[in-house]
Protein backbone atom coordinates (compact mmCIF):
# COMPACT_ATOMS: atom_id res chain seq x y z
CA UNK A 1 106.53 85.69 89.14
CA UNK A 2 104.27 88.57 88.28
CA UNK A 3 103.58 90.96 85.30
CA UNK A 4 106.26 93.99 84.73
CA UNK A 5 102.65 95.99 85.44
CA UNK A 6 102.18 94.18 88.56
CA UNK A 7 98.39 94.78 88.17
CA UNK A 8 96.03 93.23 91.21
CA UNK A 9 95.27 90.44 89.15
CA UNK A 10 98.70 89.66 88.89
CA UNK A 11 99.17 89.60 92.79
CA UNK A 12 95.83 87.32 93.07
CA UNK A 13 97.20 84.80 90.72
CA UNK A 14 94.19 85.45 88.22
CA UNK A 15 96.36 87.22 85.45
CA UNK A 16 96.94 85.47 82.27
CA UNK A 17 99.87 87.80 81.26
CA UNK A 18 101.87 86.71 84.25
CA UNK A 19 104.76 84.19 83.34
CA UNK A 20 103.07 80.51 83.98
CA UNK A 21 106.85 78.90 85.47
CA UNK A 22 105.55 77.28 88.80
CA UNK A 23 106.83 78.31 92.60
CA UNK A 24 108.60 75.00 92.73
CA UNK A 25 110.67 74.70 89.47
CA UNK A 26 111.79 78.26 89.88
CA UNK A 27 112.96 77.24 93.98
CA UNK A 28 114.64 73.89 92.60
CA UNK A 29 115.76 76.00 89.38
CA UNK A 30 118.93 74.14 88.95
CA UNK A 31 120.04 73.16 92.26
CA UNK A 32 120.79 69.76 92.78
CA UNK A 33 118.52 69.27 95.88
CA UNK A 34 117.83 66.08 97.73
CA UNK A 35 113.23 66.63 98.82
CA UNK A 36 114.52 64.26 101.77
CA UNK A 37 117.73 66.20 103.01
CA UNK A 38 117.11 67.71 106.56
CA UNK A 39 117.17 71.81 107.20
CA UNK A 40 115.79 74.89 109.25
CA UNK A 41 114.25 77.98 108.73
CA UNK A 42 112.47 80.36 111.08
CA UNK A 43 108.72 81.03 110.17
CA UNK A 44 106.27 83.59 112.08
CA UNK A 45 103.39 81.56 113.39
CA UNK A 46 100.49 82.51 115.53
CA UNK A 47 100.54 80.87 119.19
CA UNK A 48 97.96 82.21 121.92
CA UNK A 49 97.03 84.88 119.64
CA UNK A 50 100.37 86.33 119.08
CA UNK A 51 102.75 86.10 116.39
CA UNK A 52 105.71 84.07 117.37
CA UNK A 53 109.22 83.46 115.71
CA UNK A 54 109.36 79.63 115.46
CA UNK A 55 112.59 77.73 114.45
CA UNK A 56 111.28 74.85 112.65
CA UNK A 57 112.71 71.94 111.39
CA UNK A 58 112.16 69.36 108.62
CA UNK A 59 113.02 68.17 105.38
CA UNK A 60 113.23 70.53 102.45
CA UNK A 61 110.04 69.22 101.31
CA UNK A 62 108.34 70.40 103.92
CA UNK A 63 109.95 73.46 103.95
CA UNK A 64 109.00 73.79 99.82
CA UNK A 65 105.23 72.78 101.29
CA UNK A 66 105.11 75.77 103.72
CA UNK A 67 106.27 78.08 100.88
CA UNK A 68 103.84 77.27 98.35
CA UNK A 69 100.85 76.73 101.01
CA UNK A 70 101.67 80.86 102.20
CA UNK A 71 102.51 81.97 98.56
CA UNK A 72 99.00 83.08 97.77
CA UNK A 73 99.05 85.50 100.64
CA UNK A 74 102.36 86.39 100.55
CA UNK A 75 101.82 87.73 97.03
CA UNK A 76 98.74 89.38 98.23
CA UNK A 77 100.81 91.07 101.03
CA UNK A 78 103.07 92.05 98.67
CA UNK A 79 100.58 94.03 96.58
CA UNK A 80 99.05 95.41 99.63
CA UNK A 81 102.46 96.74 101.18
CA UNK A 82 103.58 98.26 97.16
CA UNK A 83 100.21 100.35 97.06
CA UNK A 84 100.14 102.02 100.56
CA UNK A 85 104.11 102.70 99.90
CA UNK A 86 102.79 104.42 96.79
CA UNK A 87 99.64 106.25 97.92
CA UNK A 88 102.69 107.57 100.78
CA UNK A 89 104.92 108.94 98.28
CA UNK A 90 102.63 110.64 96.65
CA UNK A 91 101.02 112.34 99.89
């Protein structure tokens, strides 16, 4: 999804290195998957101002629509998390 140098811009979505295969063809990537079948996954949500574990449930395309609408921030997260584990080691 991102750039063997994994630069910032890679993370933000703004590199034009970065491979340009989108988050759902590489999730579908040859599975024979029915968008209307019914499934669950567990998501961390905010309720009351703390972060809960929710079970949800739904159809796979909803569950493909929660992906892509926290990929942006996920990747950002990701970057985030990879530098302080680096500025770490090196201390």
């Amino acid at each position: 999804m991102v750039c063997a140098a994994e630069t910032e811009d890679c993370f933000n979505e703004k590199c034009i290195h970065c491979p340009k295969e989108h988050l759902m063809s590489i999730l579908m990537n040859r599975n024979d998957i029915d968008l209307d079948d019914d499934c669950s996954w567990t998501i961390w949500k905010k309720v009351n101002n703390k972060f809960d574990l929710q079970q949800m449930t739904g159809s796979v395309d909803s569950l493909v629509t929660e992906i892509k609408e926290r990929w942006s921030a996920f990747l950002l997260h990701a970057y985030s998390n990879r530098q302080q584990r680096d500025y770490i080691k090196d201390l």
